[in-house]
Each structure stands twice: as structure tokens, then as C-alpha cells.
C-alpha atoms as a PDB file:
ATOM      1  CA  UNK A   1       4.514   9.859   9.271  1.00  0.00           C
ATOM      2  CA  UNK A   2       1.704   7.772  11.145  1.00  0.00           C
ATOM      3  CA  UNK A   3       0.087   4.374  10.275  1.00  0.00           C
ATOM      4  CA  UNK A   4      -2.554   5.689   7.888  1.00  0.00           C
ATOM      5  CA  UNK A   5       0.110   7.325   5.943  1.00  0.00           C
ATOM      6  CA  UNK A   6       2.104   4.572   5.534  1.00  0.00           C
ATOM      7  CA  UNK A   7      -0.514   2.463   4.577  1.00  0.00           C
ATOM      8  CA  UNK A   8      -1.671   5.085   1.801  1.00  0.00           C
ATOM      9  CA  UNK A   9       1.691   5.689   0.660  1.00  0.00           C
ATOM     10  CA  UNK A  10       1.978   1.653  -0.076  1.00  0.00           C
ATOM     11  CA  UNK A  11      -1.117   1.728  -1.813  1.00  0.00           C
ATOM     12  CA  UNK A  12      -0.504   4.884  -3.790  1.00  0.00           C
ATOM     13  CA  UNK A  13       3.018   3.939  -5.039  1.00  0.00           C
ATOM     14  CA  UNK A  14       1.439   0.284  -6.181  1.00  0.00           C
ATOM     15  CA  UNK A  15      -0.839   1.834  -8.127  1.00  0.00           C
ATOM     16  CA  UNK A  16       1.701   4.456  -9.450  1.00  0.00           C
ATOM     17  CA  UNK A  17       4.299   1.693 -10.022  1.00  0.00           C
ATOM     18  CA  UNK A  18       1.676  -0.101 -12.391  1.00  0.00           C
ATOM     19  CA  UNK A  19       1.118   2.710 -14.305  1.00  0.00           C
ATOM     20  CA  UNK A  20       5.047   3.440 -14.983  1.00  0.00           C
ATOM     21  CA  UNK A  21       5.624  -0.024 -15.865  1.00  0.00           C
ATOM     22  CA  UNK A  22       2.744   0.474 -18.333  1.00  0.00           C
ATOM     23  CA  UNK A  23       3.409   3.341 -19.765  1.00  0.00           C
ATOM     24  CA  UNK A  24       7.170   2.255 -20.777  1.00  0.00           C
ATOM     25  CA  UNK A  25       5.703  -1.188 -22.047  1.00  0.00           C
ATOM     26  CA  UNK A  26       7.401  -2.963 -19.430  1.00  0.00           C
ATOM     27  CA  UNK A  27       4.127  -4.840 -18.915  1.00  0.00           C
ATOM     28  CA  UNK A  28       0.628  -5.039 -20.483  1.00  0.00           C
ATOM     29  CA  UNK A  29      -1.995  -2.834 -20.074  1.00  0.00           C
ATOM     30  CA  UNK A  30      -4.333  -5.716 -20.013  1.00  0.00           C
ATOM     31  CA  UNK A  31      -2.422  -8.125 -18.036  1.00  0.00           C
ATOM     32  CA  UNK A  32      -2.411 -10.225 -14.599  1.00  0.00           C
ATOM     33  CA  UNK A  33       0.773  -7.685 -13.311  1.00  0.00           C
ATOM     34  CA  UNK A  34      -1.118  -4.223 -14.216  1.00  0.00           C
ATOM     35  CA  UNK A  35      -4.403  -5.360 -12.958  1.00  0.00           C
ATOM     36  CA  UNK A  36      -3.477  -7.089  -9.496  1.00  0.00           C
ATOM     37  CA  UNK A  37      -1.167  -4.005  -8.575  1.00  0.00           C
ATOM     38  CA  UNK A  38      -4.009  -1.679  -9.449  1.00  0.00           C
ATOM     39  CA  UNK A  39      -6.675  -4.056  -6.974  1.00  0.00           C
ATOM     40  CA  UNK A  40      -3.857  -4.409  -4.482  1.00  0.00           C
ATOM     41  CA  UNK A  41      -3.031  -0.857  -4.090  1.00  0.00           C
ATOM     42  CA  UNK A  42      -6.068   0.558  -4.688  1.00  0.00           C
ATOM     43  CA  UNK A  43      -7.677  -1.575  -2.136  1.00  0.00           C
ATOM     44  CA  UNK A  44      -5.122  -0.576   0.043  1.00  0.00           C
ATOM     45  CA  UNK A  45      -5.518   3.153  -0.730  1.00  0.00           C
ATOM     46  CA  UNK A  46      -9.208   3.023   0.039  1.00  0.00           C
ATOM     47  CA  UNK A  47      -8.456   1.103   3.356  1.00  0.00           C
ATOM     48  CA  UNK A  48      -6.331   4.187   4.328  1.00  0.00           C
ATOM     49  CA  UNK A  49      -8.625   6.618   3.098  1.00  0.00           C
ATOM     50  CA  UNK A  50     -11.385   4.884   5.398  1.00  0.00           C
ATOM     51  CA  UNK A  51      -9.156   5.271   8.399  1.00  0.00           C
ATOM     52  CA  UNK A  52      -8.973   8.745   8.239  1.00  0.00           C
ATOM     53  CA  UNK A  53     -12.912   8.737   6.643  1.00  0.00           C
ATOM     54  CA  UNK A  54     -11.595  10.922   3.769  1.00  0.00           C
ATOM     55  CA  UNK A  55     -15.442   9.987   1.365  1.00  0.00           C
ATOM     56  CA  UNK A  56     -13.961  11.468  -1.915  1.00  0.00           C
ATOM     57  CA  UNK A  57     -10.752   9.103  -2.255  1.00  0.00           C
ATOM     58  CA  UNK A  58     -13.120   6.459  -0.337  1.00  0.00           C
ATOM     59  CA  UNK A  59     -15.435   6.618  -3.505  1.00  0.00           C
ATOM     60  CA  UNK A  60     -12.126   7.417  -5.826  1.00  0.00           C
ATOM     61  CA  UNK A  61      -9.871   3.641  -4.849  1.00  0.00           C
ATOM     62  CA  UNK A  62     -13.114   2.061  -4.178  1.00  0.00           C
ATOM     63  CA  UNK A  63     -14.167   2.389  -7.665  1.00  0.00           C
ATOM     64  CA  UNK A  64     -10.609   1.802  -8.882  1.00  0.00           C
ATOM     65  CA  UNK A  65     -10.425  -1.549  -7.378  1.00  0.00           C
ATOM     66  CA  UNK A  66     -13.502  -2.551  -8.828  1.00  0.00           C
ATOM     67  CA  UNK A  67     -13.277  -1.597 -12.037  1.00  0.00           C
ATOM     68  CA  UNK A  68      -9.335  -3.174 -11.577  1.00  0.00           C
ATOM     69  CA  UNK A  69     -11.336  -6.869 -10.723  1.00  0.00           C
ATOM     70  CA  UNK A  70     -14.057  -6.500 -13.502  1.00  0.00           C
ATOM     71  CA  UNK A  71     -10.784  -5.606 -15.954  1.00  0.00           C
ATOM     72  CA  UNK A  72      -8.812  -8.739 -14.816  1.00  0.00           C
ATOM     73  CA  UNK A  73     -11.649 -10.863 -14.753  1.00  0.00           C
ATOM     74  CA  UNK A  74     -12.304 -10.149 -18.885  1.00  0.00           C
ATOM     75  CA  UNK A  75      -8.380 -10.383 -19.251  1.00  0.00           C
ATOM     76  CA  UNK A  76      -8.401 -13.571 -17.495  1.00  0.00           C
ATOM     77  CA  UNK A  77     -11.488 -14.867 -20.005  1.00  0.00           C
ATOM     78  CA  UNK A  78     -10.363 -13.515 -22.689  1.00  0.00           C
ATOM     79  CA  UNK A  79      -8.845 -15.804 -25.539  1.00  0.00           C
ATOM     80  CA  UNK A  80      -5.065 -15.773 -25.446  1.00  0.00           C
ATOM     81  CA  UNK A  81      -3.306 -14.515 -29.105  1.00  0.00           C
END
């Protein structure tokens, strides 16, 4: 296993790690936690992506993060219940 797949593998299992912890309500689906382990590892996955210039999971995690910031942004603006 090299650098870039290490770095990948980080980014890959944040974003996977988010999505179990989701999926058994262990957190929210609109919350700080889910969104800053999507941006984190999805940022992260499109850095490793770049290093081996791999354009359809470039576009993919790039994407991801951003629509991961736009979602925590109207979380974090949003009125609390």
C-alpha cells in the first residue's frame, strides 16, 4: 500500500464511518458530526484522487465536499428545535 492509498483509504472510511453512524441513528443526518466527517473525508478522498489524477472521483469527492459545506452551513443557520 503506497501514500496515495493510504490517504484515500482515510478519506473513504471517514466518509463511510459517517454514513454507518447515520444510518443506525447514532448521530444526525443533519448535524455538525455527519457533515464535518463527510467535508473531512471527502476532501481528503479528492486530494488522493488528484494525486493519482483519477478526473471521475476528482469530480465525485469534489462535489461531495461541497455540497457537505453548503449542508452544514444551513444546519449551522438553521433554528435549533
Amino acid at each position: 500500500m503506497n501514500v496515495n492509498d493510504i490517504i484515500g483509504t482515510i478519506g473513504v472510511g471517514m466518509v463511510l464511518v459517517a454514513y454507518f453512524l447515520n444510518i443506525f441513528y447514532l448521530i444526525r443526518k443533519d448535524g455538525i458530526l455527519f457533515y464535518s466527517l463527510n467535508i473531512i473525508g471527502g476532501a481528503i478522498s479528492c486530494y488522493a484522487s488528484i494525486l493519482i489524477m483519477f478526473w471521475p472521483f476528482i469530480i465525485l469527492e469534489g462535489i461531495w465536499t461541497i455540497v457537505s459545506i453548503a449542508g452544514l452551513i444551513k444546519s449551522i443557520k438553521k433554528p435549533q428545535d
